[in-house]
PDB file of N, CA and C in Angstrom:
ATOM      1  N   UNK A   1     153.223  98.119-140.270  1.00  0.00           N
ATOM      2  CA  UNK A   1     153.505  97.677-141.636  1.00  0.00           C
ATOM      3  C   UNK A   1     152.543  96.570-142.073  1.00  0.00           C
ATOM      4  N   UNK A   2     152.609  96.301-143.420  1.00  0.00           N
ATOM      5  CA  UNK A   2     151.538  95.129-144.033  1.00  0.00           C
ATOM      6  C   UNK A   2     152.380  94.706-145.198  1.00  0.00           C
ATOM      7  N   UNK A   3     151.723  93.735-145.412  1.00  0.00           N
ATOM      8  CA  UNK A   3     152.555  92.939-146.689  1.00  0.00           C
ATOM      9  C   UNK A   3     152.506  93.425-147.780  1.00  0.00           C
ATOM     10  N   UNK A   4     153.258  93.599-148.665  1.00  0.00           N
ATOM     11  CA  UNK A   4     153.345  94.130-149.877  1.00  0.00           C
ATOM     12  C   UNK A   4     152.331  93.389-150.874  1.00  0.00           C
ATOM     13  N   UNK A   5     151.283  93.754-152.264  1.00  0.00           N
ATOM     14  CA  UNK A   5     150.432  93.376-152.731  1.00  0.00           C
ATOM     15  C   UNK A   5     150.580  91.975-152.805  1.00  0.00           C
ATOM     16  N   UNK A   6     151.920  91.940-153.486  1.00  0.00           N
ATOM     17  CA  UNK A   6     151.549  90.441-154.571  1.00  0.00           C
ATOM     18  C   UNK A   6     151.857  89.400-153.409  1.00  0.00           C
ATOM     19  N   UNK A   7     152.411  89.202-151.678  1.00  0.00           N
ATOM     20  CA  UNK A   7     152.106  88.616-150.635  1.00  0.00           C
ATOM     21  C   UNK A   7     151.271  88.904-149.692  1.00  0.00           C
ATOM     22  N   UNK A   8     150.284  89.955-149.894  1.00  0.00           N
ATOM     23  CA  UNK A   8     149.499  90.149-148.899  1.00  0.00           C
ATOM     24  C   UNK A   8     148.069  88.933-149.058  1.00  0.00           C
ATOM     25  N   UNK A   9     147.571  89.140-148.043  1.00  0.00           N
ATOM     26  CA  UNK A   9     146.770  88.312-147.349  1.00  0.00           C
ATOM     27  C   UNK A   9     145.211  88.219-147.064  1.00  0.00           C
ATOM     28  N   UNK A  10     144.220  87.679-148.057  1.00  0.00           N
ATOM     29  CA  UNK A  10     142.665  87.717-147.393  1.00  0.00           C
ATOM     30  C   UNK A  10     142.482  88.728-145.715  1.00  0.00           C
ATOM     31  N   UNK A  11     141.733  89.235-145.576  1.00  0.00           N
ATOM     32  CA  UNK A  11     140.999  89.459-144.255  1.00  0.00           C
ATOM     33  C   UNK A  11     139.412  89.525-144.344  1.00  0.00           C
ATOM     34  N   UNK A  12     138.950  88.933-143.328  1.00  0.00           N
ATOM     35  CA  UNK A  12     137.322  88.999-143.197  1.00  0.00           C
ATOM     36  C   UNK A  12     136.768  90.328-142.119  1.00  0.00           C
ATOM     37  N   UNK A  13     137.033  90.836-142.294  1.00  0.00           N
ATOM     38  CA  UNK A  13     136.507  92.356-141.154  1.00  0.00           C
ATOM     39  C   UNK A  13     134.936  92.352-140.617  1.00  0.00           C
ATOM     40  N   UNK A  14     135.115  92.463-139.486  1.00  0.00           N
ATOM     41  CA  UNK A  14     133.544  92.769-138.824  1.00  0.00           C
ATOM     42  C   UNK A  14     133.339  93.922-137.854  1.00  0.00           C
ATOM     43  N   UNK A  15     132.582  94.563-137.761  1.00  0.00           N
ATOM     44  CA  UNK A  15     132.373  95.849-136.948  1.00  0.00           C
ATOM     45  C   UNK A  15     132.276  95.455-135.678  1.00  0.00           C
ATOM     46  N   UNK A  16     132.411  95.993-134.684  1.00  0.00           N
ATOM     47  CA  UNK A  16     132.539  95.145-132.949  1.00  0.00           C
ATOM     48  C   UNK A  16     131.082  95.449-133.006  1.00  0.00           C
ATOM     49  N   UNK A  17     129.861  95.719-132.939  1.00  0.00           N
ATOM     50  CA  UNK A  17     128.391  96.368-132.933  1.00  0.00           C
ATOM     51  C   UNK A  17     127.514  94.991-133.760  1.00  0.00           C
ATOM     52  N   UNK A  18     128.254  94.541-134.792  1.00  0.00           N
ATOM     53  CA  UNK A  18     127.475  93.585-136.006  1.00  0.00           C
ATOM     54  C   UNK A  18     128.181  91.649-134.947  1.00  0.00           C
ATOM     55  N   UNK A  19     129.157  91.823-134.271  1.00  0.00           N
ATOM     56  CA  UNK A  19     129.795  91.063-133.863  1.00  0.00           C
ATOM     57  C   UNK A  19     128.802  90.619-132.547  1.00  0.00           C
ATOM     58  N   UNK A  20     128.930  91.836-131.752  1.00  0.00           N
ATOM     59  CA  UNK A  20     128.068  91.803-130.294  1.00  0.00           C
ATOM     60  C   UNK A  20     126.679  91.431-130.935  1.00  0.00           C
ATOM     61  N   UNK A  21     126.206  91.944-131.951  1.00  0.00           N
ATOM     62  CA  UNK A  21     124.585  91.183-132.692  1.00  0.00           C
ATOM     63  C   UNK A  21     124.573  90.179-133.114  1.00  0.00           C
ATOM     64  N   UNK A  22     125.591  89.432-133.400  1.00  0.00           N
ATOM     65  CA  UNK A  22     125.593  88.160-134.283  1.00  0.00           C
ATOM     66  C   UNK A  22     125.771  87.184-132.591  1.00  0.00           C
ATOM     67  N   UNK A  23     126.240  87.397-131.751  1.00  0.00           N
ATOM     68  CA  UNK A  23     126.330  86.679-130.622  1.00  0.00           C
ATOM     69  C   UNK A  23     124.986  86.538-130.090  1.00  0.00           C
ATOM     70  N   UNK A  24     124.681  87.594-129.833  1.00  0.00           N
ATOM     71  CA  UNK A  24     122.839  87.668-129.416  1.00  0.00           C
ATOM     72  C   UNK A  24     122.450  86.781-130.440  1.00  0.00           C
ATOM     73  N   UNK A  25     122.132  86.852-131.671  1.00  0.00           N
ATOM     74  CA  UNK A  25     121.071  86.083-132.658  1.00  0.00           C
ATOM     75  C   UNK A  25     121.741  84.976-132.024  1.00  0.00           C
ATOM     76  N   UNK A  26     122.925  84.192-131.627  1.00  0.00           N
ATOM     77  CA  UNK A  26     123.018  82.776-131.949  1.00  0.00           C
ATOM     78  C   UNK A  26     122.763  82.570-130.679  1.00  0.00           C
ATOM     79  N   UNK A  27     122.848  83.301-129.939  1.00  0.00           N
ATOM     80  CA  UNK A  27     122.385  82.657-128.452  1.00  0.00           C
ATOM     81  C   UNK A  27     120.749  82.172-128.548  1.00  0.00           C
ATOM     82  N   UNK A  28     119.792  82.868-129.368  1.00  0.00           N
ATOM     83  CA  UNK A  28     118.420  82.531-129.890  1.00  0.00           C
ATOM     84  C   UNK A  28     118.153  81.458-131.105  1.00  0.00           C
ATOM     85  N   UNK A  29     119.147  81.750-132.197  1.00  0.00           N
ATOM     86  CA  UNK A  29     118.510  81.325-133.146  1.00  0.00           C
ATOM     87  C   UNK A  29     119.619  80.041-133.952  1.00  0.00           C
ATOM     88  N   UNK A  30     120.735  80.286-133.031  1.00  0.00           N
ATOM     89  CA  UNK A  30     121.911  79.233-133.529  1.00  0.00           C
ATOM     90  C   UNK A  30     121.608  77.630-133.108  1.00  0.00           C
ATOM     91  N   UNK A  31     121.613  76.985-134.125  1.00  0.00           N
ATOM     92  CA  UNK A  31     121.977  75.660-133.540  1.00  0.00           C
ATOM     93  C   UNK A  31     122.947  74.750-133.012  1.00  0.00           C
ATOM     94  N   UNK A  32     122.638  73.779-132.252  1.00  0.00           N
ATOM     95  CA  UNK A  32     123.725  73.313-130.920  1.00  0.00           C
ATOM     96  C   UNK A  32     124.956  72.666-132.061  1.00  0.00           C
ATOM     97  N   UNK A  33     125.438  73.040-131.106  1.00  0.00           N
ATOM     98  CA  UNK A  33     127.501  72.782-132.007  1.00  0.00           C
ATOM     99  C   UNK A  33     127.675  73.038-133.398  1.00  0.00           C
ATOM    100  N   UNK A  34     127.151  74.300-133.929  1.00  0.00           N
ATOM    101  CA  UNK A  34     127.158  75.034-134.642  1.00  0.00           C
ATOM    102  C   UNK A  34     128.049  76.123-134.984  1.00  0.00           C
ATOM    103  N   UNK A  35     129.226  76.430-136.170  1.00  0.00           N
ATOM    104  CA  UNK A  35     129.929  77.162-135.922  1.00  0.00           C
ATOM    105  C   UNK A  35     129.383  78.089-136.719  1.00  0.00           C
ATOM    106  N   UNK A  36     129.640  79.459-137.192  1.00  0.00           N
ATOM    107  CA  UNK A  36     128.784  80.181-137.681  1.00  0.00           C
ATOM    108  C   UNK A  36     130.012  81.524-137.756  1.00  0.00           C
ATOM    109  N   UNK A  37     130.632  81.835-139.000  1.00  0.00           N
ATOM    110  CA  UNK A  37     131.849  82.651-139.608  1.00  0.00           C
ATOM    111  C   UNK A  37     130.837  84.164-139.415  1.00  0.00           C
ATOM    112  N   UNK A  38     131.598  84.693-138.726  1.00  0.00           N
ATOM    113  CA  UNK A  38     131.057  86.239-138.258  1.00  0.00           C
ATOM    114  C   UNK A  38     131.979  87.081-139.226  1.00  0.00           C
ATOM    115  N   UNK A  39     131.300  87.511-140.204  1.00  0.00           N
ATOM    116  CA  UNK A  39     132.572  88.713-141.188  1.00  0.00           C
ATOM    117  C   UNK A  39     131.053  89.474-142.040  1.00  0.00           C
ATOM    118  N   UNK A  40     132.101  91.112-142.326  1.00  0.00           N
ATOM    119  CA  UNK A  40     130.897  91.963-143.357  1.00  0.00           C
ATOM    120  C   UNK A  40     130.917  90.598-144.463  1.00  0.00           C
ATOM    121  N   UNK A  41     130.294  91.421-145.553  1.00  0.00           N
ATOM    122  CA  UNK A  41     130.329  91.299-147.344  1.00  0.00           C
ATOM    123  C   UNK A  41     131.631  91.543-147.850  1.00  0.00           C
ATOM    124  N   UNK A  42     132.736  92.655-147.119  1.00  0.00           N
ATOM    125  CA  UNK A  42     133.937  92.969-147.879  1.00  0.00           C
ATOM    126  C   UNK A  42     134.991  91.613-148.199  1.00  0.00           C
ATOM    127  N   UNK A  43     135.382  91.422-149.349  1.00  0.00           N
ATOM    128  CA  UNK A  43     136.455  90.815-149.969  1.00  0.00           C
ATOM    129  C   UNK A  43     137.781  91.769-150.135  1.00  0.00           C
ATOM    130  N   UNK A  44     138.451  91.905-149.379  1.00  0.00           N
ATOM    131  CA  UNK A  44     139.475  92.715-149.385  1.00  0.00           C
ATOM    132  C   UNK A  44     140.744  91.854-148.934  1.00  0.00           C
ATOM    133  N   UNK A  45     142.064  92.573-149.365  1.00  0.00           N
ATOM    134  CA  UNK A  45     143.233  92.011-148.567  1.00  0.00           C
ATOM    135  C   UNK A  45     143.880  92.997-147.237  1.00  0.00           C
ATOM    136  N   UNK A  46     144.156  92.431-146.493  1.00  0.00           N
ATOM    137  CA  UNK A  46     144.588  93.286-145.462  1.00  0.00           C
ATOM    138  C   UNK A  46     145.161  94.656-145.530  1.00  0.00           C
ATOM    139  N   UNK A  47     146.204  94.423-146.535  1.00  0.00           N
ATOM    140  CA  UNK A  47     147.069  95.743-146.685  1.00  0.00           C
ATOM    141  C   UNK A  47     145.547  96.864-147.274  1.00  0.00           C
ATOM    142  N   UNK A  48     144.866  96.730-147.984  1.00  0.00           N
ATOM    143  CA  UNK A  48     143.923  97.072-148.880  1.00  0.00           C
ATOM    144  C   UNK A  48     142.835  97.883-147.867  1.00  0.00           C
ATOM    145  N   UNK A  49     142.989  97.062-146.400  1.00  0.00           N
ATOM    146  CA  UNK A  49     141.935  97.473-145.204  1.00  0.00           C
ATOM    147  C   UNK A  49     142.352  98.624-144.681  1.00  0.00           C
ATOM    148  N   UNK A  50     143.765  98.395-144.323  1.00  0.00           N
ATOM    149  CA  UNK A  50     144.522  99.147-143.927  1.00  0.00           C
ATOM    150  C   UNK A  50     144.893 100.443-144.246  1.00  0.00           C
ATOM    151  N   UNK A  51     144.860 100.653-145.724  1.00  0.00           N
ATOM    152  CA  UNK A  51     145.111 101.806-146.627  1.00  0.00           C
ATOM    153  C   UNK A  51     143.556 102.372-146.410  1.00  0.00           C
ATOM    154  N   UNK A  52     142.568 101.525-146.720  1.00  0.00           N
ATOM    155  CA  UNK A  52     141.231 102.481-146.447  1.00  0.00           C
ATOM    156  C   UNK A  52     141.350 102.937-145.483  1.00  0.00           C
ATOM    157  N   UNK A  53     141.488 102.302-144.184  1.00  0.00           N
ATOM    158  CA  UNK A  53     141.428 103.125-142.770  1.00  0.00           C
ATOM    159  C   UNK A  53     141.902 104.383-142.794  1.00  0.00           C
ATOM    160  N   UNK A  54     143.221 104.442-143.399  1.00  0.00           N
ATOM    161  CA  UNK A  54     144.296 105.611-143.320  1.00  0.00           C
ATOM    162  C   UNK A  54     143.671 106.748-144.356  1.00  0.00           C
ATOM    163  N   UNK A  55     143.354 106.271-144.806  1.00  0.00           N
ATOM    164  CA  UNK A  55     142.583 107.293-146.023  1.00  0.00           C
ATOM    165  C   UNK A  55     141.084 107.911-145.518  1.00  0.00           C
ATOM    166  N   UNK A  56     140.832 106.811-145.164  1.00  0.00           N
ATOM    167  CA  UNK A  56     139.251 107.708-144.135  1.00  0.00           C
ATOM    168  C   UNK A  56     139.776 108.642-143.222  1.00  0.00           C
ATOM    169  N   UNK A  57     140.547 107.900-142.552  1.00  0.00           N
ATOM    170  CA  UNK A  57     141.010 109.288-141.463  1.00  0.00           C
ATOM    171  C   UNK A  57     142.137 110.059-141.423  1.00  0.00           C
ATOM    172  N   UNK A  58     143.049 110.435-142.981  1.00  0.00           N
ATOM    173  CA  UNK A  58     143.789 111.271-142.659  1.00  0.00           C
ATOM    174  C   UNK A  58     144.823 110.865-142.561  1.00  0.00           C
ATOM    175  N   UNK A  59     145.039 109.766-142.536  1.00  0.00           N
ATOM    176  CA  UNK A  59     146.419 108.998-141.755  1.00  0.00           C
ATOM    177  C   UNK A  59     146.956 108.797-142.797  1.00  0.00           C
ATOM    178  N   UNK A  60     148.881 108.370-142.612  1.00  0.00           N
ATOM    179  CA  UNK A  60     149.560 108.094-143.220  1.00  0.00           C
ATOM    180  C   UNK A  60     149.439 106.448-143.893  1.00  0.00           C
ATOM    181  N   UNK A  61     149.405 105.918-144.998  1.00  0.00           N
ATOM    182  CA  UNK A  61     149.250 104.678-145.053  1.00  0.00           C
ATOM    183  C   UNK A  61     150.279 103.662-144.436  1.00  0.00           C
ATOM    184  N   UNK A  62     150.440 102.729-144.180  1.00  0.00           N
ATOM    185  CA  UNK A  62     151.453 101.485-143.417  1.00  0.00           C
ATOM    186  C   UNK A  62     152.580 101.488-144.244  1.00  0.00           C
ATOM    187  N   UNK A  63     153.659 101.554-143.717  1.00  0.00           N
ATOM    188  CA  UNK A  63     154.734 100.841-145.049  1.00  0.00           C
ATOM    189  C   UNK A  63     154.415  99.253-145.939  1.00  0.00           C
ATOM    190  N   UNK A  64     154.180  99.218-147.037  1.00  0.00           N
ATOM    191  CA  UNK A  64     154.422  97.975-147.363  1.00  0.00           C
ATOM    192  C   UNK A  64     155.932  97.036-147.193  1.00  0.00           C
ATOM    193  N   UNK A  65     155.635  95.818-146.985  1.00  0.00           N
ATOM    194  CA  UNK A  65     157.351  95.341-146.617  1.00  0.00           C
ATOM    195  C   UNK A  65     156.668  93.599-147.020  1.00  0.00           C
ATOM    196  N   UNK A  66     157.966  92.990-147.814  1.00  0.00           N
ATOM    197  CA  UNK A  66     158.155  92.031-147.793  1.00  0.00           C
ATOM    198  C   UNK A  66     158.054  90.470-146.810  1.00  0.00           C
ATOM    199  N   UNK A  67     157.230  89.593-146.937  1.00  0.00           N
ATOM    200  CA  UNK A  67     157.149  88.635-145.486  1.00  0.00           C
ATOM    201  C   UNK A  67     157.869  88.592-145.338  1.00  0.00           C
ATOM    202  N   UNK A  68     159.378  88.015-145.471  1.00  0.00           N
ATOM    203  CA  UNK A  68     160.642  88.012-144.959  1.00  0.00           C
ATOM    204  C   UNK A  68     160.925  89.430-143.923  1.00  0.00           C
ATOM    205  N   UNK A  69     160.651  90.708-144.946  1.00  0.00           N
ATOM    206  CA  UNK A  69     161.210  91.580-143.866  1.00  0.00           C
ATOM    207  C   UNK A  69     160.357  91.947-142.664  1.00  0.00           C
ATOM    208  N   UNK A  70     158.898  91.556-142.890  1.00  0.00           N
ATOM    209  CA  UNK A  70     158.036  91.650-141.748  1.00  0.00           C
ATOM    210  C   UNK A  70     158.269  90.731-140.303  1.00  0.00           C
ATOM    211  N   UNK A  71     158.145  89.514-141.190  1.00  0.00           N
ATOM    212  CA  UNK A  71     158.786  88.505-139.997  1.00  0.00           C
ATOM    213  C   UNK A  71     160.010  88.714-139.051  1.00  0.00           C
ATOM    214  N   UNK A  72     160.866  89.815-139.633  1.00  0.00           N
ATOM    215  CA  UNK A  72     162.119  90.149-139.066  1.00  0.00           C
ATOM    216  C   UNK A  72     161.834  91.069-138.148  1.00  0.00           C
ATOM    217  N   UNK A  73     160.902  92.070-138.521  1.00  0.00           N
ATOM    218  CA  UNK A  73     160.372  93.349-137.818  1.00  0.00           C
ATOM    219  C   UNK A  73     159.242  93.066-136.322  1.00  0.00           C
ATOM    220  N   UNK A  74     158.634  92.522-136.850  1.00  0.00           N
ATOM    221  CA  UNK A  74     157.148  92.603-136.255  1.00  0.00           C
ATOM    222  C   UNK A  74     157.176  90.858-135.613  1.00  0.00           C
ATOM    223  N   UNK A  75     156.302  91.035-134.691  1.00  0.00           N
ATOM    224  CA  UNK A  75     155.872  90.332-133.200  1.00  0.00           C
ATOM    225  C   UNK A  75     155.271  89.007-133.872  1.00  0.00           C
ATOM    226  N   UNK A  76     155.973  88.211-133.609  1.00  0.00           N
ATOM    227  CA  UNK A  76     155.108  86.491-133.935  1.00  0.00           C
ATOM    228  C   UNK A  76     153.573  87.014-133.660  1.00  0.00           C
ATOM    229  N   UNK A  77     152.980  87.057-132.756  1.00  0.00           N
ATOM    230  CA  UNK A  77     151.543  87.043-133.092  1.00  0.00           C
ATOM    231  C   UNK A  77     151.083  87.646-134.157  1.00  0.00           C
ATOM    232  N   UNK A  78     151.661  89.137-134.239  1.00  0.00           N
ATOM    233  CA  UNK A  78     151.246  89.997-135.363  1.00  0.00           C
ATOM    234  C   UNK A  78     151.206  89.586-136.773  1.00  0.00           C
ATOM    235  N   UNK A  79     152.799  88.584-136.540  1.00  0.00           N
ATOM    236  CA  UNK A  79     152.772  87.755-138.066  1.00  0.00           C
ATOM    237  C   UNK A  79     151.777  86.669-138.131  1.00  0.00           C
ATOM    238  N   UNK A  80     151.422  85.998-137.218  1.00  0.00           N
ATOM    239  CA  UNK A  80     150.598  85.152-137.699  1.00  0.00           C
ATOM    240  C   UNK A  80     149.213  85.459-137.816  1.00  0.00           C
ATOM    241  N   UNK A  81     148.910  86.700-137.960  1.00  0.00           N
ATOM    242  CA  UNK A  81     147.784  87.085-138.872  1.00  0.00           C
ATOM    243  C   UNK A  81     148.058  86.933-140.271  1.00  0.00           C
ATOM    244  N   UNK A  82     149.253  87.147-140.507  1.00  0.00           N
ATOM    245  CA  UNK A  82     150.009  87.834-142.019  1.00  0.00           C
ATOM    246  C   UNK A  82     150.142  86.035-142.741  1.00  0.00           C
ATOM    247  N   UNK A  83     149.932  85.090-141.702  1.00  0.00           N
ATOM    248  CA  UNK A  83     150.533  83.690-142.504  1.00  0.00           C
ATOM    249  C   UNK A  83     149.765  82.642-143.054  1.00  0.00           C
ATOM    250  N   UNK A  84     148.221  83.612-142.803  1.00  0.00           N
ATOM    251  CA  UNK A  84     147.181  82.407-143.469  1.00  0.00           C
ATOM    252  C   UNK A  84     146.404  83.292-144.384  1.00  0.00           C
ATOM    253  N   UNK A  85     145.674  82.748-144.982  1.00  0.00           N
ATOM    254  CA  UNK A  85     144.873  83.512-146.082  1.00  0.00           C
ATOM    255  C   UNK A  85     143.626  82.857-146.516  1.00  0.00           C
ATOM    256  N   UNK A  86     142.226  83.301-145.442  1.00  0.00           N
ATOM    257  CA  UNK A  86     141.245  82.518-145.841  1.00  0.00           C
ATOM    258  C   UNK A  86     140.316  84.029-146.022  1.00  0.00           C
ATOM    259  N   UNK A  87     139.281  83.481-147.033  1.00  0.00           N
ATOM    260  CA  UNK A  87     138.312  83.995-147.600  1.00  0.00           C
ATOM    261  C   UNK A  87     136.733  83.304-147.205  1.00  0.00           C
ATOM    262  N   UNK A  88     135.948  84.235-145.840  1.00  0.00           N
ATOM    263  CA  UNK A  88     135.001  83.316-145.040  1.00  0.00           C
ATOM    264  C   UNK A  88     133.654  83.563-145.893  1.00  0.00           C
ATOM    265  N   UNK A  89     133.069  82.759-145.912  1.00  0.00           N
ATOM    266  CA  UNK A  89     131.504  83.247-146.152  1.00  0.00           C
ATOM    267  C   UNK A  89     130.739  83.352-144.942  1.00  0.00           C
ATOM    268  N   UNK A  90     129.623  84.675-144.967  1.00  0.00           N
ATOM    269  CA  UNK A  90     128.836  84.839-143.813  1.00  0.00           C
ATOM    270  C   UNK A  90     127.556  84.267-144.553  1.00  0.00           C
ATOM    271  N   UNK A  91     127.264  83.089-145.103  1.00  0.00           N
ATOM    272  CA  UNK A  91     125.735  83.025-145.531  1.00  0.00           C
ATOM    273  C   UNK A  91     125.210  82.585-144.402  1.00  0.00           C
ATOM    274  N   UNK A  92     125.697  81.236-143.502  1.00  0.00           N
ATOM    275  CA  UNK A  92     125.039  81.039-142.164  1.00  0.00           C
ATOM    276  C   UNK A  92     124.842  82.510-141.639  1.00  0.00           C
ATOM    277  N   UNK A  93     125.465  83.347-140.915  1.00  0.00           N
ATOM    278  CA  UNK A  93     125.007  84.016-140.289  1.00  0.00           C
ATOM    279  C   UNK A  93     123.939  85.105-140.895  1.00  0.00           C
ATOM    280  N   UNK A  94     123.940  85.087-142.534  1.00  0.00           N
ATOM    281  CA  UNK A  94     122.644  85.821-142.612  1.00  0.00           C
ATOM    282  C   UNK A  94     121.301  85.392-142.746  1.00  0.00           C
ATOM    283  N   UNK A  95     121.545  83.895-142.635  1.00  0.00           N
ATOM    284  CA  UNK A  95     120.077  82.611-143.148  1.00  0.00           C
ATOM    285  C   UNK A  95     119.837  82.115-141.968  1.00  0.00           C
ATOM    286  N   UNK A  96     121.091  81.741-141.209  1.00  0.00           N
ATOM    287  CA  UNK A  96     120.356  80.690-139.948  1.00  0.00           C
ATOM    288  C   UNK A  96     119.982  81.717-138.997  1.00  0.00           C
ATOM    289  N   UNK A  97     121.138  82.952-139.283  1.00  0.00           N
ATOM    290  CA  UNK A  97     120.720  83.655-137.811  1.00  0.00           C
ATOM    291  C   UNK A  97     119.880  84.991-138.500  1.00  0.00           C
ATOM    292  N   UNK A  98     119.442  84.643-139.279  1.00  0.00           N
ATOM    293  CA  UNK A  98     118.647  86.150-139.528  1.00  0.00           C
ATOM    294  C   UNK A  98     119.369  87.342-139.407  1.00  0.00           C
ATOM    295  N   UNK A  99     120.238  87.682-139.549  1.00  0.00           N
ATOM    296  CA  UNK A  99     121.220  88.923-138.920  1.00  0.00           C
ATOM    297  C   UNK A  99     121.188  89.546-140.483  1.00  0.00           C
ATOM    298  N   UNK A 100     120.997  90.985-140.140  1.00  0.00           N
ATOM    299  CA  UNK A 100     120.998  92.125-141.301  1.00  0.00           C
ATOM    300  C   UNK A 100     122.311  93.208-141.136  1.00  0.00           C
ATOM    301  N   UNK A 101     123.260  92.548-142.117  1.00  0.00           N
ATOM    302  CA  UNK A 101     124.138  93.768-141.395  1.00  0.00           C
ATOM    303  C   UNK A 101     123.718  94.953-141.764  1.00  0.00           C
ATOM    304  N   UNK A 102     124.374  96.066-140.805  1.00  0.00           N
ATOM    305  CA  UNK A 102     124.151  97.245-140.322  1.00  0.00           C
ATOM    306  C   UNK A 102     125.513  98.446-141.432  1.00  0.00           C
ATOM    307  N   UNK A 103     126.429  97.450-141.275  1.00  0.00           N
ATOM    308  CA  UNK A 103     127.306  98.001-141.544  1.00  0.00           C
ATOM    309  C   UNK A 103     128.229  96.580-142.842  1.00  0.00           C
ATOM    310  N   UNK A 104     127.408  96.679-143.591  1.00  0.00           N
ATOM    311  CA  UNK A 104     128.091  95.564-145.038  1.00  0.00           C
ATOM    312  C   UNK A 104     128.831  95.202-145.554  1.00  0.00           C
ATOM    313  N   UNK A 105     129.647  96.274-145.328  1.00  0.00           N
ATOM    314  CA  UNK A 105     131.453  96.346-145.628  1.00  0.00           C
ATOM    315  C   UNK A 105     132.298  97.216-144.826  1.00  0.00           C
ATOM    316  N   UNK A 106     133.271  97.285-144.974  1.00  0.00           N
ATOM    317  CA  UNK A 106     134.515  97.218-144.139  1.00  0.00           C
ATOM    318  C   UNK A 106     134.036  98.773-144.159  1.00  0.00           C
ATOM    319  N   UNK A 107     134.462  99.672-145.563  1.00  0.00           N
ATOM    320  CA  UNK A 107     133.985 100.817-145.463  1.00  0.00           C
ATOM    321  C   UNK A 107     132.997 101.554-144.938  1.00  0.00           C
ATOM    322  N   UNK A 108     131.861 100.632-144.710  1.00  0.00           N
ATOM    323  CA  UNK A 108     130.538 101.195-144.043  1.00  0.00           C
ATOM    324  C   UNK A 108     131.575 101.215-142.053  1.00  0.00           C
ATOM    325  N   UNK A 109     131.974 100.025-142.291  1.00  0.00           N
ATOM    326  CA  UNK A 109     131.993  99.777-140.952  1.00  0.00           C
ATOM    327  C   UNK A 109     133.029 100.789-139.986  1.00  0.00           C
ATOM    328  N   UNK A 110     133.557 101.200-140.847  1.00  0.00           N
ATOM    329  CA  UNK A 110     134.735 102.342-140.632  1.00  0.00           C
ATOM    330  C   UNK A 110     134.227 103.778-140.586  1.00  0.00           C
ATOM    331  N   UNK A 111     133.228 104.392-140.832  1.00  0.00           N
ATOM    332  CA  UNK A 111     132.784 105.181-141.032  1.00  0.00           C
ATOM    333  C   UNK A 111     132.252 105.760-140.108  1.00  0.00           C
TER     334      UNK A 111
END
């Protein structure tokens, strides 16, 4: 399940391939105690990720459900994805570390 629109939640999505590359560049090109936000270009909300997935492949979409009723349902860790809502920028990782994504958005990255 995922949160229903008007409580659902930012996500920053990255492909595991653009992730394992962005580690390499900073092992070269990162500077010392440097943090550096690893995410595509996509601005999406979770539930929103989720429905693409299911739609690329066929699948049934998630139930939408209320935080209250999620929190009731689903696994403390699981919720505390569902309890923050940040929106990252990757400009460090495309300026300091030179990194070209491969895969730009969530949709590319799913594909």
């Amino acid at each position: 399940p995922v949160l229903g629109a008007d409580e659902d939640v930012s996500t920053n999505p990255i492909h595991a391939d653009e992730l394992t590359r962005a580690c390499c560049a900073a092992l070269w090109r990162g500077k010392p105690q440097r943090v550096t936000n690893v995410n595509d270009d996509s601005q999406m909300l979770m539930g929103d990720y989720f429905d693409m997935a299911a739609d690329l492949y066929g699948l049934s979409r998630p139930p939408r459900l209320t935080y209250v009723d999620a929190a009731a349902q689903l696994p403390a860790m699981q919720m505390s994805f569902m309890g923050e809502s940040r929106r990252l920028m990757n400009r460090r990782l495309k300026h300091e570390l030179r990194l070209v994504l491969r895969y730009p958005t969530a949709a590319e990255g799913l594909r």
